[in-house]
Each structure stands twice: as structure tokens, then as C-alpha cells.
C-alpha atoms as a PDB file:
ATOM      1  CA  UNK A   1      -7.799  29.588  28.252  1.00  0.00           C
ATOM      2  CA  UNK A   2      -5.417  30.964  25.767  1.00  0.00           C
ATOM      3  CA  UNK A   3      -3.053  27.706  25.827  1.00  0.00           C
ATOM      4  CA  UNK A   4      -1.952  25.967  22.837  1.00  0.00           C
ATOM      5  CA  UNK A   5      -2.568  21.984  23.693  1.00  0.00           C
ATOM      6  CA  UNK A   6      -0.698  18.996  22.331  1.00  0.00           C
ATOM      7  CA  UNK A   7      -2.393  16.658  20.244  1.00  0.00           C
ATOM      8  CA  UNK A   8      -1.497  13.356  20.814  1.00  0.00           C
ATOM      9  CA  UNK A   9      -3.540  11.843  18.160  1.00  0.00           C
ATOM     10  CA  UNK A  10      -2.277  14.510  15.622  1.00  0.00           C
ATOM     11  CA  UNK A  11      -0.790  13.135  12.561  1.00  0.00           C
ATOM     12  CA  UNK A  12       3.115  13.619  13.240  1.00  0.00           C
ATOM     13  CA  UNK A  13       2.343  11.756  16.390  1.00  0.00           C
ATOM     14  CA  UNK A  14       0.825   8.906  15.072  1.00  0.00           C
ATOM     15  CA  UNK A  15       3.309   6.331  13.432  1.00  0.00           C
ATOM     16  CA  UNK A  16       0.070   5.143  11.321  1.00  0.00           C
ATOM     17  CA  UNK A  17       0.729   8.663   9.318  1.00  0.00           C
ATOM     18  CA  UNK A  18       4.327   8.529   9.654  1.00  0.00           C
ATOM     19  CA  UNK A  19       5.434   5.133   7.441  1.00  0.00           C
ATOM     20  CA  UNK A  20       5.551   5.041   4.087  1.00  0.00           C
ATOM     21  CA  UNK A  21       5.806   1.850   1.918  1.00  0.00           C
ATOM     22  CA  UNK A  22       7.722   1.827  -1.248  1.00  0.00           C
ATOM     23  CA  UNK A  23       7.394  -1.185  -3.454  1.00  0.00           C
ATOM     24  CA  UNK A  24       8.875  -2.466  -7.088  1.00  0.00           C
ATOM     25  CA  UNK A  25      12.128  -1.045  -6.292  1.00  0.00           C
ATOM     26  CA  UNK A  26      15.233  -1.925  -8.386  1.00  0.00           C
ATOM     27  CA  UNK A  27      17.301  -4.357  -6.529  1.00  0.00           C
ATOM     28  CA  UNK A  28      20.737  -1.888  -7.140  1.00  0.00           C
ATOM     29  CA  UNK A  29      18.250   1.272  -4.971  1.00  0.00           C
ATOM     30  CA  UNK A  30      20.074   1.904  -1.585  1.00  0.00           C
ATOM     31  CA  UNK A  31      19.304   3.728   1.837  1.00  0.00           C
ATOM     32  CA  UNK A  32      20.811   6.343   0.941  1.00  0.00           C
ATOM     33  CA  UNK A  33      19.423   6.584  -2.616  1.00  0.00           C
ATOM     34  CA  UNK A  34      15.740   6.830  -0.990  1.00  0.00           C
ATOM     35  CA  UNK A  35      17.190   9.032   1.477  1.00  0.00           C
ATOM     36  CA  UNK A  36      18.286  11.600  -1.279  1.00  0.00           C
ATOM     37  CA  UNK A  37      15.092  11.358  -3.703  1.00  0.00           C
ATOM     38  CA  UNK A  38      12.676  11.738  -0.328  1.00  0.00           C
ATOM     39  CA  UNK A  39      15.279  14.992   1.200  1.00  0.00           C
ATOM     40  CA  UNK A  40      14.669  16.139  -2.717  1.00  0.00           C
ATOM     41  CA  UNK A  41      11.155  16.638  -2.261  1.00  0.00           C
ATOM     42  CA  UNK A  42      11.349  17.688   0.903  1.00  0.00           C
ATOM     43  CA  UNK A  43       9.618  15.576   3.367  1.00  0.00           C
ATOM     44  CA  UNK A  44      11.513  15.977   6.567  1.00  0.00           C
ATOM     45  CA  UNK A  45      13.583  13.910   8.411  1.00  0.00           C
ATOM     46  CA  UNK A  46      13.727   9.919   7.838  1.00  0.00           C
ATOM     47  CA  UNK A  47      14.335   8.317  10.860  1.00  0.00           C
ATOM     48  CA  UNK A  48      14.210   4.723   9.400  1.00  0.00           C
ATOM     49  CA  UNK A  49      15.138   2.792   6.274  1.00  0.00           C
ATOM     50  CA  UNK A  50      14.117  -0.747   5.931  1.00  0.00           C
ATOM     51  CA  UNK A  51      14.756  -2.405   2.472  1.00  0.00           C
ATOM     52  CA  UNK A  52      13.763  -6.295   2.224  1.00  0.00           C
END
């Protein structure tokens, strides 16, 4: 039919595909250190930071 249809199961829809953990961190690394070092490789946007 020539119509381009959504995906809702696609990856970037799916917040199973959009978390990443990152452990062993320094206790000194901030939000906005991760913030910088994930914008550096180019990721996309980060919508959340959670640091325990």
C-alpha cells in the first residue's frame, strides 16, 4: 500500500532496548560526567540519569 507503518515493538520504542546499566563507577562520577562521555560517543539524547 505504499505506507510506511510504525513499529511499536521496534527497538527505540521499547524501554527494554533503551536502558543502559553502568556499574563500578568511581564514587566522585556525576550526571553530568556520564552525560558528556555518552554525548562523546554519540548515542543520542539521555533522558534519565539515575546514580545509586
Amino acid at each position: 500500500d505504499g505506507q510506511e507503518r510504525r513499529n511499536e515493538d521496534a527497538p527505540e520504542n521499547n524501554p527494554q532496548y533503551t536502558t543502559v546499566y553502568v556499574g563500578n563507577l568511581a564514587p566522585e562520577v556525576t550526571s553530568v560526567d556520564l552525560h558528556r562521555l555518552f554525548h562523546a560517543l554519540g548515542v543520542g539524547v539521555i533522558e534519565d540519569v539515575r546514580i545509586k
